[in-house]
PDB file of N, CA and C in Angstrom:
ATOM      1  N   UNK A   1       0.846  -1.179   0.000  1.00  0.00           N
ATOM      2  CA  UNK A   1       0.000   0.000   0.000  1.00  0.00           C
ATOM      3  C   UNK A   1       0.890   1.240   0.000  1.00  0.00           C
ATOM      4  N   UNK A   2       0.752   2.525  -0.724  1.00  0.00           N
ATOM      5  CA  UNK A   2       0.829   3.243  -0.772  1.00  0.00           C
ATOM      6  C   UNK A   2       0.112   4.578  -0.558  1.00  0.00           C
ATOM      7  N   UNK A   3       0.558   5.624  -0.084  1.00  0.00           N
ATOM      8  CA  UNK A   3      -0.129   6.909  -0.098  1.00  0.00           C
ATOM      9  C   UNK A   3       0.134   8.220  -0.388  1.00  0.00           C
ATOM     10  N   UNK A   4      -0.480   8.960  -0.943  1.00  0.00           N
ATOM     11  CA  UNK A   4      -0.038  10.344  -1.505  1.00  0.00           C
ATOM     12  C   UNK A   4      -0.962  10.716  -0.592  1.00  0.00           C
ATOM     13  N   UNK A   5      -0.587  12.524  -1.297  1.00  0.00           N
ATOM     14  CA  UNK A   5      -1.569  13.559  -0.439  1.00  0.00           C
ATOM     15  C   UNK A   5      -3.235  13.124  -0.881  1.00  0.00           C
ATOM     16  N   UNK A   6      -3.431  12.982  -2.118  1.00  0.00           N
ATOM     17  CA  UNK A   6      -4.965  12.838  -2.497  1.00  0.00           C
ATOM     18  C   UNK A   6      -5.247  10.783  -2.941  1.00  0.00           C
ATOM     19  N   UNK A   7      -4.213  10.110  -2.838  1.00  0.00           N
ATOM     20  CA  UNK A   7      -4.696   9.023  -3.282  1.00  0.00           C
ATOM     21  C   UNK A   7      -4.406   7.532  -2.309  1.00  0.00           C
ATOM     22  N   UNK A   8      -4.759   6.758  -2.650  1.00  0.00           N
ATOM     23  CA  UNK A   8      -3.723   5.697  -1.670  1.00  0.00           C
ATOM     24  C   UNK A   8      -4.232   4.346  -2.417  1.00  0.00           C
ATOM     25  N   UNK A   9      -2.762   3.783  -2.469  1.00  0.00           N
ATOM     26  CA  UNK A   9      -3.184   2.556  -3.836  1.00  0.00           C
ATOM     27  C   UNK A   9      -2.623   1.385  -2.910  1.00  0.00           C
ATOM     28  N   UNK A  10      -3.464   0.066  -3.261  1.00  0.00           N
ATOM     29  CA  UNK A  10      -3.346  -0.932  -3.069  1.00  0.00           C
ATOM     30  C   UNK A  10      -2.580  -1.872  -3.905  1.00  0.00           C
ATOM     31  N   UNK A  11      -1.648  -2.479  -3.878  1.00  0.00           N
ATOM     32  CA  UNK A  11      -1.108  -3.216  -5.365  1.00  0.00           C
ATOM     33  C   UNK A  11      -0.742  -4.716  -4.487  1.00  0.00           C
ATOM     34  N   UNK A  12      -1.423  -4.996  -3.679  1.00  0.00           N
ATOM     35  CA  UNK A  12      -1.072  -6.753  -3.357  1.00  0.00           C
ATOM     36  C   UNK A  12      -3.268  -7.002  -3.053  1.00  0.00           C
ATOM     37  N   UNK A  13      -2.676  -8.531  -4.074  1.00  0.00           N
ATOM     38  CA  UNK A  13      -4.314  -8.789  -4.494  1.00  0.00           C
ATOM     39  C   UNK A  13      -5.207  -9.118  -3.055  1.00  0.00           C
ATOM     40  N   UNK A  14      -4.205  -9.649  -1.819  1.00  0.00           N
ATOM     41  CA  UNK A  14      -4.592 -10.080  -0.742  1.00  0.00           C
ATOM     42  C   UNK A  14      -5.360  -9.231  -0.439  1.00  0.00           C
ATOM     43  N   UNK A  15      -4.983  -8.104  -0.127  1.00  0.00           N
ATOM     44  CA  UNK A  15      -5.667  -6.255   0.370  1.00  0.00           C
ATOM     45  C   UNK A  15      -6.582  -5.691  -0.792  1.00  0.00           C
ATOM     46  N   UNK A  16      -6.143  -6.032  -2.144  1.00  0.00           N
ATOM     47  CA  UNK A  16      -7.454  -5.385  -3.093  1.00  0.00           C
ATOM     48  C   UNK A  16      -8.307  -6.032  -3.529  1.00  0.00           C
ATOM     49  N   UNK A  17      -8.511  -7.341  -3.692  1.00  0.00           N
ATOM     50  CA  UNK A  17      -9.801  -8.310  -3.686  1.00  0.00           C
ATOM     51  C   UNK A  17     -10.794  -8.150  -2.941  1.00  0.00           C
ATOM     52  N   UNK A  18     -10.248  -8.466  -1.012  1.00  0.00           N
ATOM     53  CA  UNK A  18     -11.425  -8.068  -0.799  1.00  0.00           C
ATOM     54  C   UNK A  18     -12.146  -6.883  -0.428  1.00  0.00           C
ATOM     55  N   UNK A  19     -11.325  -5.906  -0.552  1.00  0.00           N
ATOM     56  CA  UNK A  19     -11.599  -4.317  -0.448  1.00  0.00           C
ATOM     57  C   UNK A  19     -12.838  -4.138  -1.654  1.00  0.00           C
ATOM     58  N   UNK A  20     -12.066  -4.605  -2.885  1.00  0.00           N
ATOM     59  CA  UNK A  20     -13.179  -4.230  -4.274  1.00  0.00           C
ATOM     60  C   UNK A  20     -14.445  -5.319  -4.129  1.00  0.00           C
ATOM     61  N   UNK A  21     -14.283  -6.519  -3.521  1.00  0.00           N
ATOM     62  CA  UNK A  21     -15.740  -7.113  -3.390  1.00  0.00           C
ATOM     63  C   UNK A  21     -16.582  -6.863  -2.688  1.00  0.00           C
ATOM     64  N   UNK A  22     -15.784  -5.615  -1.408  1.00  0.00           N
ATOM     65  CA  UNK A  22     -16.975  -4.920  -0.567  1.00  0.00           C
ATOM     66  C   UNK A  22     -17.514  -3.915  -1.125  1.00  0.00           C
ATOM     67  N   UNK A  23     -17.043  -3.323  -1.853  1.00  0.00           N
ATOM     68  CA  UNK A  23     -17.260  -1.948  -2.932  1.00  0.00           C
ATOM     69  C   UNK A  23     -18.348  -2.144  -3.962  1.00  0.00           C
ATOM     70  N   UNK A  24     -17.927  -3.296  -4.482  1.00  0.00           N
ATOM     71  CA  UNK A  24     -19.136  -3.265  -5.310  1.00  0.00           C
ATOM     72  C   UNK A  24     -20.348  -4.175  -5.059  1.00  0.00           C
ATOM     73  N   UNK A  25     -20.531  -4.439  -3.840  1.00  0.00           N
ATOM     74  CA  UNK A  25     -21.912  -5.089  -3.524  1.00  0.00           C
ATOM     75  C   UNK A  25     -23.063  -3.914  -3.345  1.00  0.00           C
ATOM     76  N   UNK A  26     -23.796  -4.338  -4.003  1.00  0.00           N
ATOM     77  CA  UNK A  26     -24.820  -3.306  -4.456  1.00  0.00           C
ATOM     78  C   UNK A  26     -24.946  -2.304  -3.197  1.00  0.00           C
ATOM     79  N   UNK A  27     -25.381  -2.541  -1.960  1.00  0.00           N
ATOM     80  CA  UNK A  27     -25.922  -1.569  -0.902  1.00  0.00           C
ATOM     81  C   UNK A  27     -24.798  -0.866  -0.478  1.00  0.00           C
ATOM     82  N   UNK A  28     -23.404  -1.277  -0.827  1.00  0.00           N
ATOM     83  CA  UNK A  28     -22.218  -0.902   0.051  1.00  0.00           C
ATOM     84  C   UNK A  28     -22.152   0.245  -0.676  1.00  0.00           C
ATOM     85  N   UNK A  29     -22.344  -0.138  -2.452  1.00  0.00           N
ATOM     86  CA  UNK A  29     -21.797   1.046  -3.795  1.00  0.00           C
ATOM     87  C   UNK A  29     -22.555   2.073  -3.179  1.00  0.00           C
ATOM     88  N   UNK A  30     -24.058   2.029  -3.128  1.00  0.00           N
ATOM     89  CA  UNK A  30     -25.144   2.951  -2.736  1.00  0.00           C
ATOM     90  C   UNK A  30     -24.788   3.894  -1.927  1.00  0.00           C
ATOM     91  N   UNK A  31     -24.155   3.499  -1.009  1.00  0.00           N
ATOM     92  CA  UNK A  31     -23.990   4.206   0.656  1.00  0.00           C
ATOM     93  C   UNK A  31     -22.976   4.842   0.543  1.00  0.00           C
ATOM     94  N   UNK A  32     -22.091   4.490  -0.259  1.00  0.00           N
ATOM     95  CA  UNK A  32     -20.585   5.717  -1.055  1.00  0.00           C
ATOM     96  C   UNK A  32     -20.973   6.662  -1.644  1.00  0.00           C
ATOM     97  N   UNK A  33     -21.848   6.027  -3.031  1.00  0.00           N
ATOM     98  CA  UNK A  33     -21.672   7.278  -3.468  1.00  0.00           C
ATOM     99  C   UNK A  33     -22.976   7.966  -3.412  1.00  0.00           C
ATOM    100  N   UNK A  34     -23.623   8.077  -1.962  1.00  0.00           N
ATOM    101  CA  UNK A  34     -24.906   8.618  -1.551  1.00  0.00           C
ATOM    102  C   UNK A  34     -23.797   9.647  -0.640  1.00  0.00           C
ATOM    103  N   UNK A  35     -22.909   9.603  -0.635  1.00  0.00           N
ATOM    104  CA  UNK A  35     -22.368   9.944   0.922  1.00  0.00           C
ATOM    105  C   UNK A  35     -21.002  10.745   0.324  1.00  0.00           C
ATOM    106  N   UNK A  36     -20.644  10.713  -1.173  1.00  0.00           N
ATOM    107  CA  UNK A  36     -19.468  11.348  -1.482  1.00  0.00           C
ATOM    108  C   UNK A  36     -19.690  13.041  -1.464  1.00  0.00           C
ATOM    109  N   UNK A  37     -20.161  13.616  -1.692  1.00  0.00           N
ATOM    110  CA  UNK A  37     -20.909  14.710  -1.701  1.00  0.00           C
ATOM    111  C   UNK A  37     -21.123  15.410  -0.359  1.00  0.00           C
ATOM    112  N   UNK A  38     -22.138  14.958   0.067  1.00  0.00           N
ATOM    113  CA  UNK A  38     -22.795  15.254   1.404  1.00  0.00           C
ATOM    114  C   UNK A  38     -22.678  14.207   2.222  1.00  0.00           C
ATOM    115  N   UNK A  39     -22.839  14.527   3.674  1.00  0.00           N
ATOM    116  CA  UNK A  39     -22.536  13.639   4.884  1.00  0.00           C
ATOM    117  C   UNK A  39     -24.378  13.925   4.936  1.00  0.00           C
ATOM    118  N   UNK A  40     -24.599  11.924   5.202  1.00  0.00           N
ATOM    119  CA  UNK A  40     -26.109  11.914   5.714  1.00  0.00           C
ATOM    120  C   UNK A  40     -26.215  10.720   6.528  1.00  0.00           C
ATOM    121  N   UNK A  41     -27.386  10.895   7.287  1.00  0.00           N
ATOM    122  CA  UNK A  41     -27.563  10.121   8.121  1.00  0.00           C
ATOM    123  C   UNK A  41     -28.419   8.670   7.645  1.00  0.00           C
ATOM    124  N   UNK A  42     -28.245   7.719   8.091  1.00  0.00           N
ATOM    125  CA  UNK A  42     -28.590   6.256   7.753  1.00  0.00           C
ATOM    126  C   UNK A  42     -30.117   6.119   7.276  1.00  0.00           C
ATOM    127  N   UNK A  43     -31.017   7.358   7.875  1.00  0.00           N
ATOM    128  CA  UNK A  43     -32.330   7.227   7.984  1.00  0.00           C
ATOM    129  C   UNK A  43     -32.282   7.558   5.693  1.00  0.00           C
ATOM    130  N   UNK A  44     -31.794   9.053   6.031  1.00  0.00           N
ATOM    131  CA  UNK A  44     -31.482   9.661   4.407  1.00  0.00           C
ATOM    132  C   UNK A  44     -30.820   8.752   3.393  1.00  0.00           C
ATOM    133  N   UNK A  45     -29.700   8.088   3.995  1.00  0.00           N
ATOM    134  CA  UNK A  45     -28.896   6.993   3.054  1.00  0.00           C
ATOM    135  C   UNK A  45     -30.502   5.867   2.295  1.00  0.00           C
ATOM    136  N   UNK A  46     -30.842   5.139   3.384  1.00  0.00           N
ATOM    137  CA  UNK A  46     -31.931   4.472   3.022  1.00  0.00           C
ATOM    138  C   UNK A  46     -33.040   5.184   2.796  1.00  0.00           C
ATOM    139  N   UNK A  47     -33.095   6.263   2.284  1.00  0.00           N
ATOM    140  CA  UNK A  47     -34.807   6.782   1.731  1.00  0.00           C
ATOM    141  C   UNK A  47     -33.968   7.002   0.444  1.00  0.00           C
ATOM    142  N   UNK A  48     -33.363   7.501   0.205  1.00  0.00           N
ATOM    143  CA  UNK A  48     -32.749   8.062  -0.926  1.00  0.00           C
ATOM    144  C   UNK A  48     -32.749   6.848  -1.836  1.00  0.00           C
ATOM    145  N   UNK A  49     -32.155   5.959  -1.122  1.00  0.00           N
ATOM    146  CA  UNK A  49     -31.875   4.722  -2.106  1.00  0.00           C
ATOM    147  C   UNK A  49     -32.484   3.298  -2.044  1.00  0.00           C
ATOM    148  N   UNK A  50     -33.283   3.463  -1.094  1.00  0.00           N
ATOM    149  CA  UNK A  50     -34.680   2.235  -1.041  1.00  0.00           C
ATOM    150  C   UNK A  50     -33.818   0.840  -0.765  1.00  0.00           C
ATOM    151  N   UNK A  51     -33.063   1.541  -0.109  1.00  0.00           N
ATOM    152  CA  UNK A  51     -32.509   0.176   1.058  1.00  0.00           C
ATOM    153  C   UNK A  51     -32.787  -0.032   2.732  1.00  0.00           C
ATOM    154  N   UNK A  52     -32.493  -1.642   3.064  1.00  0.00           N
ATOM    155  CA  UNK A  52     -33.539  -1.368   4.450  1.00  0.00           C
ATOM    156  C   UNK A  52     -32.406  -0.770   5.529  1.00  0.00           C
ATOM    157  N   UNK A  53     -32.828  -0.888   6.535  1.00  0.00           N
ATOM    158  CA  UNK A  53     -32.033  -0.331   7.205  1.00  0.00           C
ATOM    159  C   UNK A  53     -30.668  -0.920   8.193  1.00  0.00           C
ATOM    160  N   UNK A  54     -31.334  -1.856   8.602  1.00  0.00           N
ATOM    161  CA  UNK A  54     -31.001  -3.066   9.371  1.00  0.00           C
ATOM    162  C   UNK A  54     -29.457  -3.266   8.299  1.00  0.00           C
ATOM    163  N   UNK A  55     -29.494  -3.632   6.479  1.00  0.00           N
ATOM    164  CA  UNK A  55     -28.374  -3.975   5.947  1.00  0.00           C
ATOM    165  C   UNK A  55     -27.375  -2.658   5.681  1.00  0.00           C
ATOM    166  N   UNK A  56     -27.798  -1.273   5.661  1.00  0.00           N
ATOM    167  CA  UNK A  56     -27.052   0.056   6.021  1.00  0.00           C
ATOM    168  C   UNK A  56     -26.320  -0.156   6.665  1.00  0.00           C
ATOM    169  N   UNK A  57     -27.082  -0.300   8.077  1.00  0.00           N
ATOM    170  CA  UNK A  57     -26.315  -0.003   9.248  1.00  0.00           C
ATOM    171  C   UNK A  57     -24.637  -1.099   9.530  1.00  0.00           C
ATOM    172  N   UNK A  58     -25.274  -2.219   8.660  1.00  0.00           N
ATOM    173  CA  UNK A  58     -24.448  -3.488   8.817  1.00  0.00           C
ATOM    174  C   UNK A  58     -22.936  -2.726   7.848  1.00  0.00           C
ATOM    175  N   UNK A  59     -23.621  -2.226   6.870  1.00  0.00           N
ATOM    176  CA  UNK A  59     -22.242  -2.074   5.742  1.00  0.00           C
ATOM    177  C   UNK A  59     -21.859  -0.490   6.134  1.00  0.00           C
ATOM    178  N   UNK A  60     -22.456   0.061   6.844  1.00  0.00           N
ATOM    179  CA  UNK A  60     -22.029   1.226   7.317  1.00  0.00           C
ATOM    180  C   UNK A  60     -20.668   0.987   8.108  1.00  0.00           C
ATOM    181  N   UNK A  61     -20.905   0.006   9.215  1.00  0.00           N
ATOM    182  CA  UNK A  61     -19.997  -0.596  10.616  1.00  0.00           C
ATOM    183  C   UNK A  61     -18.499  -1.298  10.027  1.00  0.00           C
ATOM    184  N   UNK A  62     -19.097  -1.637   8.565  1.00  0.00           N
ATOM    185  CA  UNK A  62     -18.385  -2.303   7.903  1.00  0.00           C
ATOM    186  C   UNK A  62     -16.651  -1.496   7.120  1.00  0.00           C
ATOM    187  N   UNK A  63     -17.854  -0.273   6.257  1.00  0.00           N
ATOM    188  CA  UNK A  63     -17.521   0.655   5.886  1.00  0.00           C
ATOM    189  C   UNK A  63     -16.496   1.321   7.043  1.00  0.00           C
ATOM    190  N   UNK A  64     -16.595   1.930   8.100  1.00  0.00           N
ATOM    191  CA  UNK A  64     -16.221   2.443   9.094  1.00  0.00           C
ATOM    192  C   UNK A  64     -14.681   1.632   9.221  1.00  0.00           C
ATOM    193  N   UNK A  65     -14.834   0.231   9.595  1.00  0.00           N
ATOM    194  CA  UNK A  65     -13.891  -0.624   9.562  1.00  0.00           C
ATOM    195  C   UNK A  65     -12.828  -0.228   8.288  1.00  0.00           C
ATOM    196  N   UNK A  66     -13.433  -0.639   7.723  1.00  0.00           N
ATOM    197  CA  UNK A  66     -12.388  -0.525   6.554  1.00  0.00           C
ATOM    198  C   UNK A  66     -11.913   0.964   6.161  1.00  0.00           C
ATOM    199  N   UNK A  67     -12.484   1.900   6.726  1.00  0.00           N
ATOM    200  CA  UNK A  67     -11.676   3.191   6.720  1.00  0.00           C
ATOM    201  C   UNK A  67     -12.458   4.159   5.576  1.00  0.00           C
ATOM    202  N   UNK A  68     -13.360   3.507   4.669  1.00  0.00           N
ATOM    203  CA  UNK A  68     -13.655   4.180   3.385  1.00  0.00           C
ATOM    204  C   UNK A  68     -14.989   5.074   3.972  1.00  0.00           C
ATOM    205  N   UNK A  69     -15.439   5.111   4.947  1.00  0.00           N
ATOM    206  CA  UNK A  69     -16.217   6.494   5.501  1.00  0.00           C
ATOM    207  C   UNK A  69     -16.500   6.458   6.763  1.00  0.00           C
ATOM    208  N   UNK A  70     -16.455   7.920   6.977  1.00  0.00           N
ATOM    209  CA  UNK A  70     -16.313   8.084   8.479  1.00  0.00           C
ATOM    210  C   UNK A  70     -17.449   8.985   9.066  1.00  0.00           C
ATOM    211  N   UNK A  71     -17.173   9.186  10.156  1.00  0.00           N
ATOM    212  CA  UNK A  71     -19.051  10.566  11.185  1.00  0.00           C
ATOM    213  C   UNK A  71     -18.198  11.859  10.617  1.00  0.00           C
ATOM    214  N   UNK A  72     -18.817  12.276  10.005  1.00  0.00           N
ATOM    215  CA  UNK A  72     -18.660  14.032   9.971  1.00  0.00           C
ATOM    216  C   UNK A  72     -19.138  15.007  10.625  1.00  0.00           C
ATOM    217  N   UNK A  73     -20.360  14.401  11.206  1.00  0.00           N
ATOM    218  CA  UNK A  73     -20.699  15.288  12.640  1.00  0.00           C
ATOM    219  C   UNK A  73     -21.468  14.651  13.474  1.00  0.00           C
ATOM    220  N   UNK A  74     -22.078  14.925  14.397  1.00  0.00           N
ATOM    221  CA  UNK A  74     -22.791  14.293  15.441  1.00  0.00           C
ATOM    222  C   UNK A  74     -23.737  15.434  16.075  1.00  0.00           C
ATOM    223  N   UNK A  75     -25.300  15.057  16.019  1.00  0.00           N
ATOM    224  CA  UNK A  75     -25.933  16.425  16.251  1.00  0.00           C
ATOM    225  C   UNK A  75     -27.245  15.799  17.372  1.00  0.00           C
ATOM    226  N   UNK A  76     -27.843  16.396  17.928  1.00  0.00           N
ATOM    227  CA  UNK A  76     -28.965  16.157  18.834  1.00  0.00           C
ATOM    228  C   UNK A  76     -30.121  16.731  18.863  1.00  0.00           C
ATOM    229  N   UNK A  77     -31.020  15.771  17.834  1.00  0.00           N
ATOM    230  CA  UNK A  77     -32.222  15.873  17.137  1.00  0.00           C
ATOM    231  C   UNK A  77     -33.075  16.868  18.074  1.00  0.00           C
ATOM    232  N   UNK A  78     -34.653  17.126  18.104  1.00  0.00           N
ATOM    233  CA  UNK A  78     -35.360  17.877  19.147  1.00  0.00           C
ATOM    234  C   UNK A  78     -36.171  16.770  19.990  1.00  0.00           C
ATOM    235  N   UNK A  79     -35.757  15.576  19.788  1.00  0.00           N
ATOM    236  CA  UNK A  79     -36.327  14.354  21.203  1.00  0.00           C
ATOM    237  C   UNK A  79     -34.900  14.419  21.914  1.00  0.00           C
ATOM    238  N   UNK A  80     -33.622  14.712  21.524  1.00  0.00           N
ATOM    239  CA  UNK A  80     -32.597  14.435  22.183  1.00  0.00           C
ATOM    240  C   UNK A  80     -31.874  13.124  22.003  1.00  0.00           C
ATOM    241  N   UNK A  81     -32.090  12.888  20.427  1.00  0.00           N
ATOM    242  CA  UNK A  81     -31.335  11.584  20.563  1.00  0.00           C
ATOM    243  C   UNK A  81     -29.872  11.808  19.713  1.00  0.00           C
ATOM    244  N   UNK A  82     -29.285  11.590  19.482  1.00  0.00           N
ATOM    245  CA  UNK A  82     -28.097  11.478  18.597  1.00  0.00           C
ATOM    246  C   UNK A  82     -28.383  11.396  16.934  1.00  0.00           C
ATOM    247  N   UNK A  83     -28.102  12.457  16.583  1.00  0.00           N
ATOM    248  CA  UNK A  83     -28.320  11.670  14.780  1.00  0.00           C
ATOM    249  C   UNK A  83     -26.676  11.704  14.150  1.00  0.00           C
ATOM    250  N   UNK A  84     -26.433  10.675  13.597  1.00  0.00           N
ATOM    251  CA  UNK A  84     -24.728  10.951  13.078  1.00  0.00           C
ATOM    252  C   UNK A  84     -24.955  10.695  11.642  1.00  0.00           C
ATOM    253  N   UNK A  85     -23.769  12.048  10.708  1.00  0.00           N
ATOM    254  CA  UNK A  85     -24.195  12.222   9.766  1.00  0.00           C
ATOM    255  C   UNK A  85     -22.363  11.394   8.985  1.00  0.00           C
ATOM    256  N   UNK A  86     -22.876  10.312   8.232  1.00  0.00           N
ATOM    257  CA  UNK A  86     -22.005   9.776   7.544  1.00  0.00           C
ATOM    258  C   UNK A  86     -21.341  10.795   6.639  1.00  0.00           C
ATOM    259  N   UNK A  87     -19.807  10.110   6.225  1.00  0.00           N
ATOM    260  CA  UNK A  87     -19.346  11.039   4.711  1.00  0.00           C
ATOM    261  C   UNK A  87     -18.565   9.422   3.922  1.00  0.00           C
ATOM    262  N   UNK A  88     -18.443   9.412   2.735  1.00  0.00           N
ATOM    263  CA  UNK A  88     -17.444   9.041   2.214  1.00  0.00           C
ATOM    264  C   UNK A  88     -16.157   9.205   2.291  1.00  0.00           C
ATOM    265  N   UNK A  89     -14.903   8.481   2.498  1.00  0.00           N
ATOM    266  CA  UNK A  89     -13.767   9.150   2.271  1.00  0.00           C
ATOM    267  C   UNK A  89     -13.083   8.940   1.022  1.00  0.00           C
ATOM    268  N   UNK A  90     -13.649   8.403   0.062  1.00  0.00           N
ATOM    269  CA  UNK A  90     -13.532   8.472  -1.374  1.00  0.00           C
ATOM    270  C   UNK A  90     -14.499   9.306  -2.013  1.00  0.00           C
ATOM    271  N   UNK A  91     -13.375   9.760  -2.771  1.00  0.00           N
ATOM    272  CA  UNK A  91     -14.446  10.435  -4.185  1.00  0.00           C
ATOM    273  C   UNK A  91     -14.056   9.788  -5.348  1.00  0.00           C
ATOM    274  N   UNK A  92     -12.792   8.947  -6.018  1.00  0.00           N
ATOM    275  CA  UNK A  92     -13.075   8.127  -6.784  1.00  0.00           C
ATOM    276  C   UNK A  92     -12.433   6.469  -6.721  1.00  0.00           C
ATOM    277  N   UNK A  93     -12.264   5.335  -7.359  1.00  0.00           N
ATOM    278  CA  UNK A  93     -11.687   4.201  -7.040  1.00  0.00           C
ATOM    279  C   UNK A  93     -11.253   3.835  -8.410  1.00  0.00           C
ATOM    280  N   UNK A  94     -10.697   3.759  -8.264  1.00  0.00           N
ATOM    281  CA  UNK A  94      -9.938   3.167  -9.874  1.00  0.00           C
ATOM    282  C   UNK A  94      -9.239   1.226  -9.812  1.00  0.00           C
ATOM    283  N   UNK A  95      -9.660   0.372 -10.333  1.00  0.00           N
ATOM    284  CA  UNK A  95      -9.354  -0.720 -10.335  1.00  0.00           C
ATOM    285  C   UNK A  95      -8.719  -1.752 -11.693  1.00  0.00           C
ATOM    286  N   UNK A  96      -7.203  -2.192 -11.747  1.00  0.00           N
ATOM    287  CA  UNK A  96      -6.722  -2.443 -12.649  1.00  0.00           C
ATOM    288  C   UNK A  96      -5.875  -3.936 -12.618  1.00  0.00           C
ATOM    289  N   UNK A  97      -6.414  -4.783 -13.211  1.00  0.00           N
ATOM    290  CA  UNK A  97      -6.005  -6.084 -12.944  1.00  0.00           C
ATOM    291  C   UNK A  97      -4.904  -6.464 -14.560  1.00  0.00           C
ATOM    292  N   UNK A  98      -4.029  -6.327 -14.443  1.00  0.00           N
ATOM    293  CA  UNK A  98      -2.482  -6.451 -15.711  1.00  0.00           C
ATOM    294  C   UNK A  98      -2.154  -7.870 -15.258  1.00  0.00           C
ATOM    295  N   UNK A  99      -1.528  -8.449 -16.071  1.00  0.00           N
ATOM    296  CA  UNK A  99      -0.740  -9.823 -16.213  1.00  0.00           C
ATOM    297  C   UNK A  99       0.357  -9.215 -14.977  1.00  0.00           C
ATOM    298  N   UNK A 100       0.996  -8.298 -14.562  1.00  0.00           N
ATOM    299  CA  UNK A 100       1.823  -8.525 -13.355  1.00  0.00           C
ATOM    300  C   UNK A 100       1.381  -7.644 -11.935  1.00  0.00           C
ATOM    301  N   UNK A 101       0.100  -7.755 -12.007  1.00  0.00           N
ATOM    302  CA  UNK A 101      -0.658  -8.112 -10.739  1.00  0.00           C
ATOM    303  C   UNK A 101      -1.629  -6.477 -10.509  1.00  0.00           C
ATOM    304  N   UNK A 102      -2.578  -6.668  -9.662  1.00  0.00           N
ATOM    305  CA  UNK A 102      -3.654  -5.950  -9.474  1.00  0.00           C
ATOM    306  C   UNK A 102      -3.112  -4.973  -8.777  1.00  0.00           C
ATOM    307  N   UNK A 103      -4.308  -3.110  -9.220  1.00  0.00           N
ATOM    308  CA  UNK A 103      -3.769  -2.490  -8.885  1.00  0.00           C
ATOM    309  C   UNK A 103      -5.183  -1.579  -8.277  1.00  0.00           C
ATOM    310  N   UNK A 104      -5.753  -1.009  -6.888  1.00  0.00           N
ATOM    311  CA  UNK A 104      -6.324  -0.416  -6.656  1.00  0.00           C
ATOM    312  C   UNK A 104      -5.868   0.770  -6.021  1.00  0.00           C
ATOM    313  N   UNK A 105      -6.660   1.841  -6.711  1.00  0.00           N
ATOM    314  CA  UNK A 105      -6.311   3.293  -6.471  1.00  0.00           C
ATOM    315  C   UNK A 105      -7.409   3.721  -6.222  1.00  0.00           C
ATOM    316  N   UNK A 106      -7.473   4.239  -4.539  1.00  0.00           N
ATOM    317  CA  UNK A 106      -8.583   5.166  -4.057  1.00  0.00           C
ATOM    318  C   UNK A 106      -7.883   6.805  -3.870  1.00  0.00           C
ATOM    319  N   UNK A 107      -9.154   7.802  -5.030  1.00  0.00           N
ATOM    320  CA  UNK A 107      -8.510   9.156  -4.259  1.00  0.00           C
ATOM    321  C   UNK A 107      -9.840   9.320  -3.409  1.00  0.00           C
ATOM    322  N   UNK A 108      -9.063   9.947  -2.807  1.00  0.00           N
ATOM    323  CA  UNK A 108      -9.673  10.810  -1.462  1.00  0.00           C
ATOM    324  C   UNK A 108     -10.477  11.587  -1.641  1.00  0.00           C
ATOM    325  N   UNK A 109     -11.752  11.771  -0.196  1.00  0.00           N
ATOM    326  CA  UNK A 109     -12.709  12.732  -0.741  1.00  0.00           C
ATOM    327  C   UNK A 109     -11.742  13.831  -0.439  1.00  0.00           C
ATOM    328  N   UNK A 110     -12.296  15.460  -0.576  1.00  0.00           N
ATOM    329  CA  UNK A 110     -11.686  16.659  -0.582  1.00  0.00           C
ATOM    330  C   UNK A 110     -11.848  17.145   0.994  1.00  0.00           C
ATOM    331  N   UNK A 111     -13.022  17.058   1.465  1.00  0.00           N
ATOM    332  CA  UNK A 111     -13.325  17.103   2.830  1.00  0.00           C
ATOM    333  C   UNK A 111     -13.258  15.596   3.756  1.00  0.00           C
ATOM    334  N   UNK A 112     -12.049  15.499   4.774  1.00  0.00           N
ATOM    335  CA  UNK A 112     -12.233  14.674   5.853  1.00  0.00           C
ATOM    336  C   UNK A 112     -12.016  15.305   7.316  1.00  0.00           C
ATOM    337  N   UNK A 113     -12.883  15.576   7.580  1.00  0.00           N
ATOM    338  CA  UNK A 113     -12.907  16.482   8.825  1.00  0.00           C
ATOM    339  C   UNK A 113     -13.530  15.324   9.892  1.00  0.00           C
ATOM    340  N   UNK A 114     -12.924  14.551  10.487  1.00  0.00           N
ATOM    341  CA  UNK A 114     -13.153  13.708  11.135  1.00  0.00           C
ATOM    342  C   UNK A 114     -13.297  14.396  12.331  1.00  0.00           C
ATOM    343  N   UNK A 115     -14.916  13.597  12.466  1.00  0.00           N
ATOM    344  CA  UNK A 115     -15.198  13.017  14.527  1.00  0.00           C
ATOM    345  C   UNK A 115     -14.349  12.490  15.345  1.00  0.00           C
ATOM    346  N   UNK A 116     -14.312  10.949  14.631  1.00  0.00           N
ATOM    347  CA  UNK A 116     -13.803   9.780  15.366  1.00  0.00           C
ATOM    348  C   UNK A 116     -12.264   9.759  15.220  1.00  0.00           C
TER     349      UNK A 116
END
C-alpha cells in the first residue's frame, strides 16, 4: 500500500480483492456514493436509495472498519437523541487487474474532517 496527499493505492491482491468485493456489492456502492458529496444520516442513506435499514447499518460498521467512511458530525435531534451524519472518504476508485498483478487506487474525498 501506498499513499499520496490525495490518493492511496493498493497493489497486493490479498488487500485489493477483498476491499473491491466490498465496494461493489450493491448496498455498500449505494452508501458511497450517496455519501461522497454530502454527509447523511442512515435514515437519508436508506430513503434516498430504497434500502432497508437493518443492511445500512451493517455495511455502514463495515464501511467504518475498513476506513472508506467516516461521522462528519454528530448532532442532537429535538427528542434528544443522537443523529450521526455519515461522509465518504472516497471520491473516486480506480481498479486495474495487468498480467503482473492488481492495482487499486482510491482518491480521497476533498473534505475529511473527522469526529472519530
Amino acid at each position: 500500500m501506498r499513499m499520496g496527499n490525495d490518493t492511496i493505492v493498493f497493489n497486493q491482491s490479498q488487500i485489493a480483492i477483498p476491499l473491491v468485493q466490498d465496494i461493489v456489492d450493491e448496498t455498500t456502492c449505494k452508501i458511497i456514493l450517496s455519501t461522497i458529496d454530502v454527509s447523511k444520516t442512515v435514515f437519508q442513506i436508506c430513503d434516498e436509495n430504497k434500502i432497508p435499514i437493518s443492511s445500512t447499518y451493517k455495511k455502514i460498521r463495515k464501511l467504518q472498519h475498513a476506513g472508506l467512511i467516516f461521522i462528519e458530525k454528530i448532532q442532537i435531534d429535538d427528542r434528544g437523541k443522537k443523529v450521526i451524519f455519515y461522509k465518504s472518504k472516497i471520491k473516486t476508485l480506480e481498479f486495474s487487474l495487468k498480467k503482473d498483478g492488481i492495482l487499486l487506487q482510491l482518491h480521497k474525498n476533498d473534505d475529511d474532517k473527522r469526529v472519530n
